[in-house]
C-alpha atoms as a PDB file:
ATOM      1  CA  UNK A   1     -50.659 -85.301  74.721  1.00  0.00           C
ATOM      2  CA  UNK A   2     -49.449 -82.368  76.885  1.00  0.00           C
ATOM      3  CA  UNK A   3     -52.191 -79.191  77.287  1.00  0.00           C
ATOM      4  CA  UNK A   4     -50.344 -76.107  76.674  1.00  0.00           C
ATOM      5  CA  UNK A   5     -51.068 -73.934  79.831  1.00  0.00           C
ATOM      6  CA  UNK A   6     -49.945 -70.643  81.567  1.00  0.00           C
ATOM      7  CA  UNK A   7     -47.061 -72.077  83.016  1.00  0.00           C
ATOM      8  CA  UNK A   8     -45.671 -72.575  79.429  1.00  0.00           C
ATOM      9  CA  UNK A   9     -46.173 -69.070  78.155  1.00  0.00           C
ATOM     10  CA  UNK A  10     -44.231 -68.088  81.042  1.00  0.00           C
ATOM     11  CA  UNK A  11     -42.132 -69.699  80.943  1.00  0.00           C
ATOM     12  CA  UNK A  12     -41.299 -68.736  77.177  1.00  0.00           C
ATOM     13  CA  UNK A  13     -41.627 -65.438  78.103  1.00  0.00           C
ATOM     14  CA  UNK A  14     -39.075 -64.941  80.820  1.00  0.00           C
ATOM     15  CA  UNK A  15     -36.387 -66.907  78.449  1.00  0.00           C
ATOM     16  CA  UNK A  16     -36.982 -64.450  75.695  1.00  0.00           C
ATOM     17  CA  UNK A  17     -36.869 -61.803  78.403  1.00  0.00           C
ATOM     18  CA  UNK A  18     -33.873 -63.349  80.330  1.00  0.00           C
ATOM     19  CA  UNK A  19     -32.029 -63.380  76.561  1.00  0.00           C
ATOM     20  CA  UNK A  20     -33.029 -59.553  75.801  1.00  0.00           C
ATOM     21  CA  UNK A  21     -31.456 -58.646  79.289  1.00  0.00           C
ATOM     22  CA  UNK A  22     -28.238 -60.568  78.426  1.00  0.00           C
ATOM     23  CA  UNK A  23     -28.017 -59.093  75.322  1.00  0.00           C
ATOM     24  CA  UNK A  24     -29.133 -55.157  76.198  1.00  0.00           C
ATOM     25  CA  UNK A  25     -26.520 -55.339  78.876  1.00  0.00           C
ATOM     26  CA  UNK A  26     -23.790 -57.407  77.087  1.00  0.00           C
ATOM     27  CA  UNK A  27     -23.572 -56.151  73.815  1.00  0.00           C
ATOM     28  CA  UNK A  28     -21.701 -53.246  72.508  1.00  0.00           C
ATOM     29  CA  UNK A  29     -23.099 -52.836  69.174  1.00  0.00           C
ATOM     30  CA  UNK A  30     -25.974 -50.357  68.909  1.00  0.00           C
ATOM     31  CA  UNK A  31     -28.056 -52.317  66.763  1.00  0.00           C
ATOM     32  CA  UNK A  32     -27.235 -55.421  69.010  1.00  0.00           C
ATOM     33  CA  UNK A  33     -28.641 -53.340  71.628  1.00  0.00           C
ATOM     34  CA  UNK A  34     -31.849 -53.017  69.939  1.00  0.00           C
ATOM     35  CA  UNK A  35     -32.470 -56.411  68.861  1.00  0.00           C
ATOM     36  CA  UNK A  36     -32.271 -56.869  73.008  1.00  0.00           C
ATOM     37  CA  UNK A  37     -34.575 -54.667  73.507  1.00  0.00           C
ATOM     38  CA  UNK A  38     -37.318 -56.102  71.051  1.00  0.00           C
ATOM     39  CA  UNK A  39     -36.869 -59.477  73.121  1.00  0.00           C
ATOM     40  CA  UNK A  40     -37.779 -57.746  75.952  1.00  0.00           C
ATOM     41  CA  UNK A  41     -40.965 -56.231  74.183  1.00  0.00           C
ATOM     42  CA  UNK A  42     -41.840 -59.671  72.747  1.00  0.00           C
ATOM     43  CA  UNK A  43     -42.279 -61.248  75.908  1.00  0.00           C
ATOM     44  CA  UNK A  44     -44.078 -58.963  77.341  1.00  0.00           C
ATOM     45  CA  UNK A  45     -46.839 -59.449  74.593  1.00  0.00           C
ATOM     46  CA  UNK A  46     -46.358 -63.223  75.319  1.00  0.00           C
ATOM     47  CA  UNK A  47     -47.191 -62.468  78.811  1.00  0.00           C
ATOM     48  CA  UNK A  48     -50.079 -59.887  77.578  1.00  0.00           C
ATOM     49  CA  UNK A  49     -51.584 -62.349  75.735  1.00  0.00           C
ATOM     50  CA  UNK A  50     -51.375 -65.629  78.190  1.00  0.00           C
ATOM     51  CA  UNK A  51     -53.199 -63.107  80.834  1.00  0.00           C
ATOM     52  CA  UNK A  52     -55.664 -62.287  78.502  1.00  0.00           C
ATOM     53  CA  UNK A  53     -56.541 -65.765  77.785  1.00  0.00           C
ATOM     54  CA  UNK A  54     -56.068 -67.780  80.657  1.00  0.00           C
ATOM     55  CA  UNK A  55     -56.761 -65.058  83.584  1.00  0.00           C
ATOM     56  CA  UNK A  56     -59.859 -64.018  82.023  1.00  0.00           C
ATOM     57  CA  UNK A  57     -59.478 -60.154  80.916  1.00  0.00           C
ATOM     58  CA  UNK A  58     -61.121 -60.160  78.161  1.00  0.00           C
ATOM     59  CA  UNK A  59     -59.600 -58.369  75.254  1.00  0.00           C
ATOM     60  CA  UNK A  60     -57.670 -55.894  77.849  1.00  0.00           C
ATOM     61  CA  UNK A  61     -54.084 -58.353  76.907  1.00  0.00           C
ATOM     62  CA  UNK A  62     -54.843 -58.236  73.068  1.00  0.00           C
ATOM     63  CA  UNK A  63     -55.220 -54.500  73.051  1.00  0.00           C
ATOM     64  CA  UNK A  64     -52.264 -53.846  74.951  1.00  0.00           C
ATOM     65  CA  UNK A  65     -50.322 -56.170  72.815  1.00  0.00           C
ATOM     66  CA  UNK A  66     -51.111 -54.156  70.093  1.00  0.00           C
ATOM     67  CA  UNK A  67     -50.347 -51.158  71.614  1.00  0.00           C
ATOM     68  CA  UNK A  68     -46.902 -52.762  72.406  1.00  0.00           C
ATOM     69  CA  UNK A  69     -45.974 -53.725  68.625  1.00  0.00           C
ATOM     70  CA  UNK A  70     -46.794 -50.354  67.689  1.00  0.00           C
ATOM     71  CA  UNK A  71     -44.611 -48.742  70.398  1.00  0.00           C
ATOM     72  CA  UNK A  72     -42.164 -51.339  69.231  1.00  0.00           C
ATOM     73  CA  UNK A  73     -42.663 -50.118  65.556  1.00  0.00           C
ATOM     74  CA  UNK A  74     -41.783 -46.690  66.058  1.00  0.00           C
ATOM     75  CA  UNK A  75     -39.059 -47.513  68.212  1.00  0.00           C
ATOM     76  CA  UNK A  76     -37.232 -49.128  65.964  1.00  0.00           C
ATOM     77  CA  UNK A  77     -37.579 -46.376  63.297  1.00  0.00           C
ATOM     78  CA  UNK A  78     -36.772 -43.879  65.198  1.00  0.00           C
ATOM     79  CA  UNK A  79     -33.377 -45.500  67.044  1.00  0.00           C
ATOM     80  CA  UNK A  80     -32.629 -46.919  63.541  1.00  0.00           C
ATOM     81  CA  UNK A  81     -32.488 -43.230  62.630  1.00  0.00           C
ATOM     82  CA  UNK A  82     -30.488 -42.323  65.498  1.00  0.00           C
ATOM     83  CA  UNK A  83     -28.136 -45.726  64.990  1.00  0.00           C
ATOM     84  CA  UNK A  84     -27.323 -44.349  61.082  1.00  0.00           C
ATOM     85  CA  UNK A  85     -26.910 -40.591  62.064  1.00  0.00           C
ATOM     86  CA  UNK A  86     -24.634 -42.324  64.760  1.00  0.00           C
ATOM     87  CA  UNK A  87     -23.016 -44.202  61.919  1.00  0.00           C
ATOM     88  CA  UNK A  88     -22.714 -41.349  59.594  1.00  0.00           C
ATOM     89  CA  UNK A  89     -21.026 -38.978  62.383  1.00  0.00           C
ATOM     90  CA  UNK A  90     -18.476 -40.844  63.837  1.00  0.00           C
ATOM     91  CA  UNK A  91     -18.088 -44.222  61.857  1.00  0.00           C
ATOM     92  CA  UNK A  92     -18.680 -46.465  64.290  1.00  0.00           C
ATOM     93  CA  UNK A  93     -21.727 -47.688  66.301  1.00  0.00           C
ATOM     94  CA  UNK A  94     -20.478 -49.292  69.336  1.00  0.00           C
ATOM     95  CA  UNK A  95     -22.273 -47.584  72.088  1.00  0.00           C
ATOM     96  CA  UNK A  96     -19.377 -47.490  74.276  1.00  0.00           C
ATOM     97  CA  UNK A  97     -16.891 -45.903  71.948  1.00  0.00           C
ATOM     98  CA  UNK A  98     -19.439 -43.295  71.743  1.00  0.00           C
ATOM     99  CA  UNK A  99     -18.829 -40.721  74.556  1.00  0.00           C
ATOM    100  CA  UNK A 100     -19.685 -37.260  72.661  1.00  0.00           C
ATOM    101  CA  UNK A 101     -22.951 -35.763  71.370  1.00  0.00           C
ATOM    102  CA  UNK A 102     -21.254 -32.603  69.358  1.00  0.00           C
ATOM    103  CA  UNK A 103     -17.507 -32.706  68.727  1.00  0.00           C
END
């Protein structure tokens, strides 16, 4: 039976990164965007957490998890806000069609 170990979480965690890269820098749609972005936020809680347990930290990796989720929370509020305002003003979210804040 294999042990799960640090390696693993790691590794998991710079896919998940790797993928929210690809897709913060690849995609044109705002929302798109912002699905990258909570990749990138996910594994760094991975990584949080597989420090916490494995390097000894104590509950230093859970608490900054937490503190990550709820950064991550009110991210996605408030750019979901700014993605329908977005929406509402000039019809289209593609973040590269959008060039001007005031027309």
């Amino acid at each position: 039976m294999i042990e799960v170990g640090l390696n693993h979480y790691l590794v998991v965690s710079s896919i998940l990164f790797s993928l929210g890269v690809y897709g913060v820098v690849t995609r044109k749609n705002a929302v798109m965007v912002l699905m990258g972005l909570e990749l990138i936020l996910n594994a760094a809680n991975i990584n949080f957490i597989a420090f916490a347990k494995y390097g000894n930290f104590g509950l230093g990796g859970q608490a900054m998890a937490l503190f990550v989720i709820i950064l991550a929370a009110a991210e996605a509020a408030i750019a979901l806000a700014i993605v329908l305002n977005l929406y509402k003003t000039f019809s289209n979210v593609n973040v590269d069609e959008i060039d001007k804040l005031k027309e």
